[in-house]
C-alpha atoms as a PDB file:
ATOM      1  CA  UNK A   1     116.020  94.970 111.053  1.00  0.00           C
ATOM      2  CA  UNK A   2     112.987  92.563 112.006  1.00  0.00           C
ATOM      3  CA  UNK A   3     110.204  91.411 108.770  1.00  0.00           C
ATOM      4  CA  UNK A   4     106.885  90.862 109.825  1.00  0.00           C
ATOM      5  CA  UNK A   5     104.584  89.824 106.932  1.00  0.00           C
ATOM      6  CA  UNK A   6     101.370  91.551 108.092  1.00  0.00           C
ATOM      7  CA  UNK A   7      99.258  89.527 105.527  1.00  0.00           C
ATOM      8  CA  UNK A   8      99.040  88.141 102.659  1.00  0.00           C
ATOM      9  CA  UNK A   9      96.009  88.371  99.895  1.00  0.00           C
ATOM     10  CA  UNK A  10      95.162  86.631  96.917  1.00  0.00           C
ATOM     11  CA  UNK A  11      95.261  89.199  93.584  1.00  0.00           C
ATOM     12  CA  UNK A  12      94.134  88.526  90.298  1.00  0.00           C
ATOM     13  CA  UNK A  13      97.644  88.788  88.829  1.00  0.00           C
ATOM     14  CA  UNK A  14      99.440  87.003  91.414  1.00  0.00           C
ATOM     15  CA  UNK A  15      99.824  87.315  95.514  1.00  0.00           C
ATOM     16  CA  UNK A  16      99.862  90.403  97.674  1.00  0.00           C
ATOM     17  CA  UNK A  17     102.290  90.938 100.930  1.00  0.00           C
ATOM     18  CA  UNK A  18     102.214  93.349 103.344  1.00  0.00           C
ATOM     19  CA  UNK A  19     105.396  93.780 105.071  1.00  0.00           C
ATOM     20  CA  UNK A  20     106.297  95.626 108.300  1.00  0.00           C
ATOM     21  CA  UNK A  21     109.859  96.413 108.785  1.00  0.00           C
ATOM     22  CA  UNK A  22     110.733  98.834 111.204  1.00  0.00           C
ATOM     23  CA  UNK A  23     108.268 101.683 111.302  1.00  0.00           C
ATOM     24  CA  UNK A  24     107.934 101.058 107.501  1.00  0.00           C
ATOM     25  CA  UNK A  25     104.865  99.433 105.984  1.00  0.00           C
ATOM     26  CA  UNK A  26     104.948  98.428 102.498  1.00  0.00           C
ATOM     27  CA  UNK A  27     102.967  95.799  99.718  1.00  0.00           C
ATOM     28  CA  UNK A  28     104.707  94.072  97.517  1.00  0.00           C
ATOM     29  CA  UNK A  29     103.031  91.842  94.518  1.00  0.00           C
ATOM     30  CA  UNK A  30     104.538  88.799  93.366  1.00  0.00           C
ATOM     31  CA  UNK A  31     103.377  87.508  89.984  1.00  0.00           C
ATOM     32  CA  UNK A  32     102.455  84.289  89.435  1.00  0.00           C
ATOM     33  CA  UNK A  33     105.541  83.243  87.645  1.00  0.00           C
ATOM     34  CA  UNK A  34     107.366  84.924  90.621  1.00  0.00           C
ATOM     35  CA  UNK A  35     105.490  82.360  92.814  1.00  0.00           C
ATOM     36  CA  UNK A  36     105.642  79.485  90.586  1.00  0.00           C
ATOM     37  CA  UNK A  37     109.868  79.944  90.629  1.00  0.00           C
ATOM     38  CA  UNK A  38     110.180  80.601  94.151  1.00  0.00           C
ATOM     39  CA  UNK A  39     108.432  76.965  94.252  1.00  0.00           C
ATOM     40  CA  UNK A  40     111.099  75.716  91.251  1.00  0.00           C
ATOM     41  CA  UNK A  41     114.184  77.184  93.302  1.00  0.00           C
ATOM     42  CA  UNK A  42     112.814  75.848  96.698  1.00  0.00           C
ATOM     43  CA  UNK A  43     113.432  78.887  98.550  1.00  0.00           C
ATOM     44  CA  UNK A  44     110.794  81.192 100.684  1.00  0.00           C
ATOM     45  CA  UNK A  45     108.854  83.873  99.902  1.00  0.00           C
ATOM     46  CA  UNK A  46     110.502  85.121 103.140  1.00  0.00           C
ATOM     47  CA  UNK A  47     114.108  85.063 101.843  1.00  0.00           C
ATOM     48  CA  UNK A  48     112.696  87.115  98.409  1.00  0.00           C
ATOM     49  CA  UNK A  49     111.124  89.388 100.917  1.00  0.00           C
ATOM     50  CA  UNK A  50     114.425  89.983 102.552  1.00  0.00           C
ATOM     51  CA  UNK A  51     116.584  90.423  99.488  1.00  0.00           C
ATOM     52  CA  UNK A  52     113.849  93.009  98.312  1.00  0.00           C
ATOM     53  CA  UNK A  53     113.826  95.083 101.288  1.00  0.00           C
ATOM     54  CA  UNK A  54     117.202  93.896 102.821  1.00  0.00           C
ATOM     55  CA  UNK A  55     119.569  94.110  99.252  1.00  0.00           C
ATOM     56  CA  UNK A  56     123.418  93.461  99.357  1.00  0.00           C
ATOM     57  CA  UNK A  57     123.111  95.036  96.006  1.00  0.00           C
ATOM     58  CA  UNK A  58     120.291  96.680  93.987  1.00  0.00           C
ATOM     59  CA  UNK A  59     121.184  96.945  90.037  1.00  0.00           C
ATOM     60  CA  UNK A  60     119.316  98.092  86.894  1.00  0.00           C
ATOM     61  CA  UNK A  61     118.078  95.588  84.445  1.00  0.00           C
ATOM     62  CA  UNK A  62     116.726  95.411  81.290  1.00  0.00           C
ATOM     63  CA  UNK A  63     112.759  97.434  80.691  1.00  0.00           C
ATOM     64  CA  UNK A  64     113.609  99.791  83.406  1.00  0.00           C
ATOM     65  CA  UNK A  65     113.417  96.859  86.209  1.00  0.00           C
ATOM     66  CA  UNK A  66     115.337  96.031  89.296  1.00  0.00           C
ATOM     67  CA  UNK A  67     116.690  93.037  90.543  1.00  0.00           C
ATOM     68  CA  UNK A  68     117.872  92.813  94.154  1.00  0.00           C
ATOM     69  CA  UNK A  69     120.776  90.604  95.185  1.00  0.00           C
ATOM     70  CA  UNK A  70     121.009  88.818  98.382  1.00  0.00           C
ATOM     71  CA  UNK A  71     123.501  86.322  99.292  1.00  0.00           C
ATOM     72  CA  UNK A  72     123.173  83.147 101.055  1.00  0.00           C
ATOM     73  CA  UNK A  73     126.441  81.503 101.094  1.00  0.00           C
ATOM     74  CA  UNK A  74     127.337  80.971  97.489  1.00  0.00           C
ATOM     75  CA  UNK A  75     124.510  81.660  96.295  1.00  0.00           C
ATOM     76  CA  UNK A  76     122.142  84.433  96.131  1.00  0.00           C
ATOM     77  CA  UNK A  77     118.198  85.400  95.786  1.00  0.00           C
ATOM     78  CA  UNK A  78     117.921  87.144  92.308  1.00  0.00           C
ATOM     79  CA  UNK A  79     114.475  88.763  92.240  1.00  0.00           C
ATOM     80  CA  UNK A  80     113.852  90.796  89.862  1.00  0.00           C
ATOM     81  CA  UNK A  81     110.965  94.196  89.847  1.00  0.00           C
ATOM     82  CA  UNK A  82     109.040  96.896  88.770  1.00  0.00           C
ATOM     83  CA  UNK A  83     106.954  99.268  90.518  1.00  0.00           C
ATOM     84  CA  UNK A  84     103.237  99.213  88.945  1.00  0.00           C
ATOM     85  CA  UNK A  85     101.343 102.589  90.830  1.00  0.00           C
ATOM     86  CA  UNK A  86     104.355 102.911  93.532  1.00  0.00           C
ATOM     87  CA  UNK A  87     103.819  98.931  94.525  1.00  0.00           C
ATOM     88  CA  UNK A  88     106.983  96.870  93.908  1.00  0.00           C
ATOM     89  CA  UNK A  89     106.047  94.022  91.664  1.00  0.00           C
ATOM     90  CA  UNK A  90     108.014  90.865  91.423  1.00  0.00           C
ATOM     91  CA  UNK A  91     108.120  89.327  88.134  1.00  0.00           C
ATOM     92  CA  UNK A  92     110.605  86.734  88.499  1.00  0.00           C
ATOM     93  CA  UNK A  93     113.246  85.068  91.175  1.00  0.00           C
ATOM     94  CA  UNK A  94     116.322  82.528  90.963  1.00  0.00           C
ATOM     95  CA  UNK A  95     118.736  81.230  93.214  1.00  0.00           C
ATOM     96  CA  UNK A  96     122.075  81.403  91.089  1.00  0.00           C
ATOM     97  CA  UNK A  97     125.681  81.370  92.158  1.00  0.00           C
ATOM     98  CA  UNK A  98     126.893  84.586  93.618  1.00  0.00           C
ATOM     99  CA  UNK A  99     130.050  84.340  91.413  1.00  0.00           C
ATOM    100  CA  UNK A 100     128.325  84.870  88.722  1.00  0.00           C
ATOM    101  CA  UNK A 101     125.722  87.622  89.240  1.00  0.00           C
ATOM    102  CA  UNK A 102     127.179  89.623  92.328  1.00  0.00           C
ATOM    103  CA  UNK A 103     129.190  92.590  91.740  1.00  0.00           C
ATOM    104  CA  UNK A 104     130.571  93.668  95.319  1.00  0.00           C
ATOM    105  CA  UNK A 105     127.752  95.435  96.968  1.00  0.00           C
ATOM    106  CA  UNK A 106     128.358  98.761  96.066  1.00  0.00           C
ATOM    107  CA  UNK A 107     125.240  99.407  93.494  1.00  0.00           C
ATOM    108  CA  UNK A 108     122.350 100.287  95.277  1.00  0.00           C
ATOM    109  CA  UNK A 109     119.835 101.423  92.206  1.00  0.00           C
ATOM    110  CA  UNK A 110     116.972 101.212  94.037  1.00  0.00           C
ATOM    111  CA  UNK A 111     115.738 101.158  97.653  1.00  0.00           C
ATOM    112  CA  UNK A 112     111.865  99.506  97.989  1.00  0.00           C
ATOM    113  CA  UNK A 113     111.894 101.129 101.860  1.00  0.00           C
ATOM    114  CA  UNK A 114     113.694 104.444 101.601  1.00  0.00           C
END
């Protein structure tokens, strides 16, 4: 499915993204630690976007969060979320091995565009 980012605005707790996929429409907050890693890792807000709304795997962490798996060879985008007023908020990502973190793809916790 196609990912058009339809903007993006500043927030006062981090960075606002509208996202069109499909006929969906949905905003998704990333925190400014979630920004500040995605800069660490040197990966794109675009491949976080598409591990949050794209998952191989969705699984439950710890404080009633998510964190969305998406591989990219042997690695994968870990981002981890909550939803603050039904908006997905992303309060951290990392880029570890798959081996380590990925469990098969059968979990799917969560779904940001269901």
């Amino acid at each position: 499915m196609k990912l058009d980012v339809v903007s993006i605005r500043d927030h006062p707790r981090g960075r606002i993204y509208e996202v069109k996929a499909g006929r969906k429409a949905v905003r998704i907050r990333f925190s400014f630690h979630a920004l500040q890693r995605i800069t660490t890792w040197q990966i794109t807000e675009r491949k976080v976007l598409e591990a949050l709304l794209f998952p191989d795997e969705v699984v439950r962490g710890h404080r009633n969060r998510f964190i969305a798996h998406r591989r990219y060879g042997s690695h994968l985008v870990r981002a981890v979320y909550e939803y603050e007023a039904k908006m997905a908020v992303v309060i951290t990502v990392y880029f570890p091995s798959a081996e380590r973190y990925f469990q098969g793809g059968r979990s799917h916790e969560d779904q940001i565009l269901s």
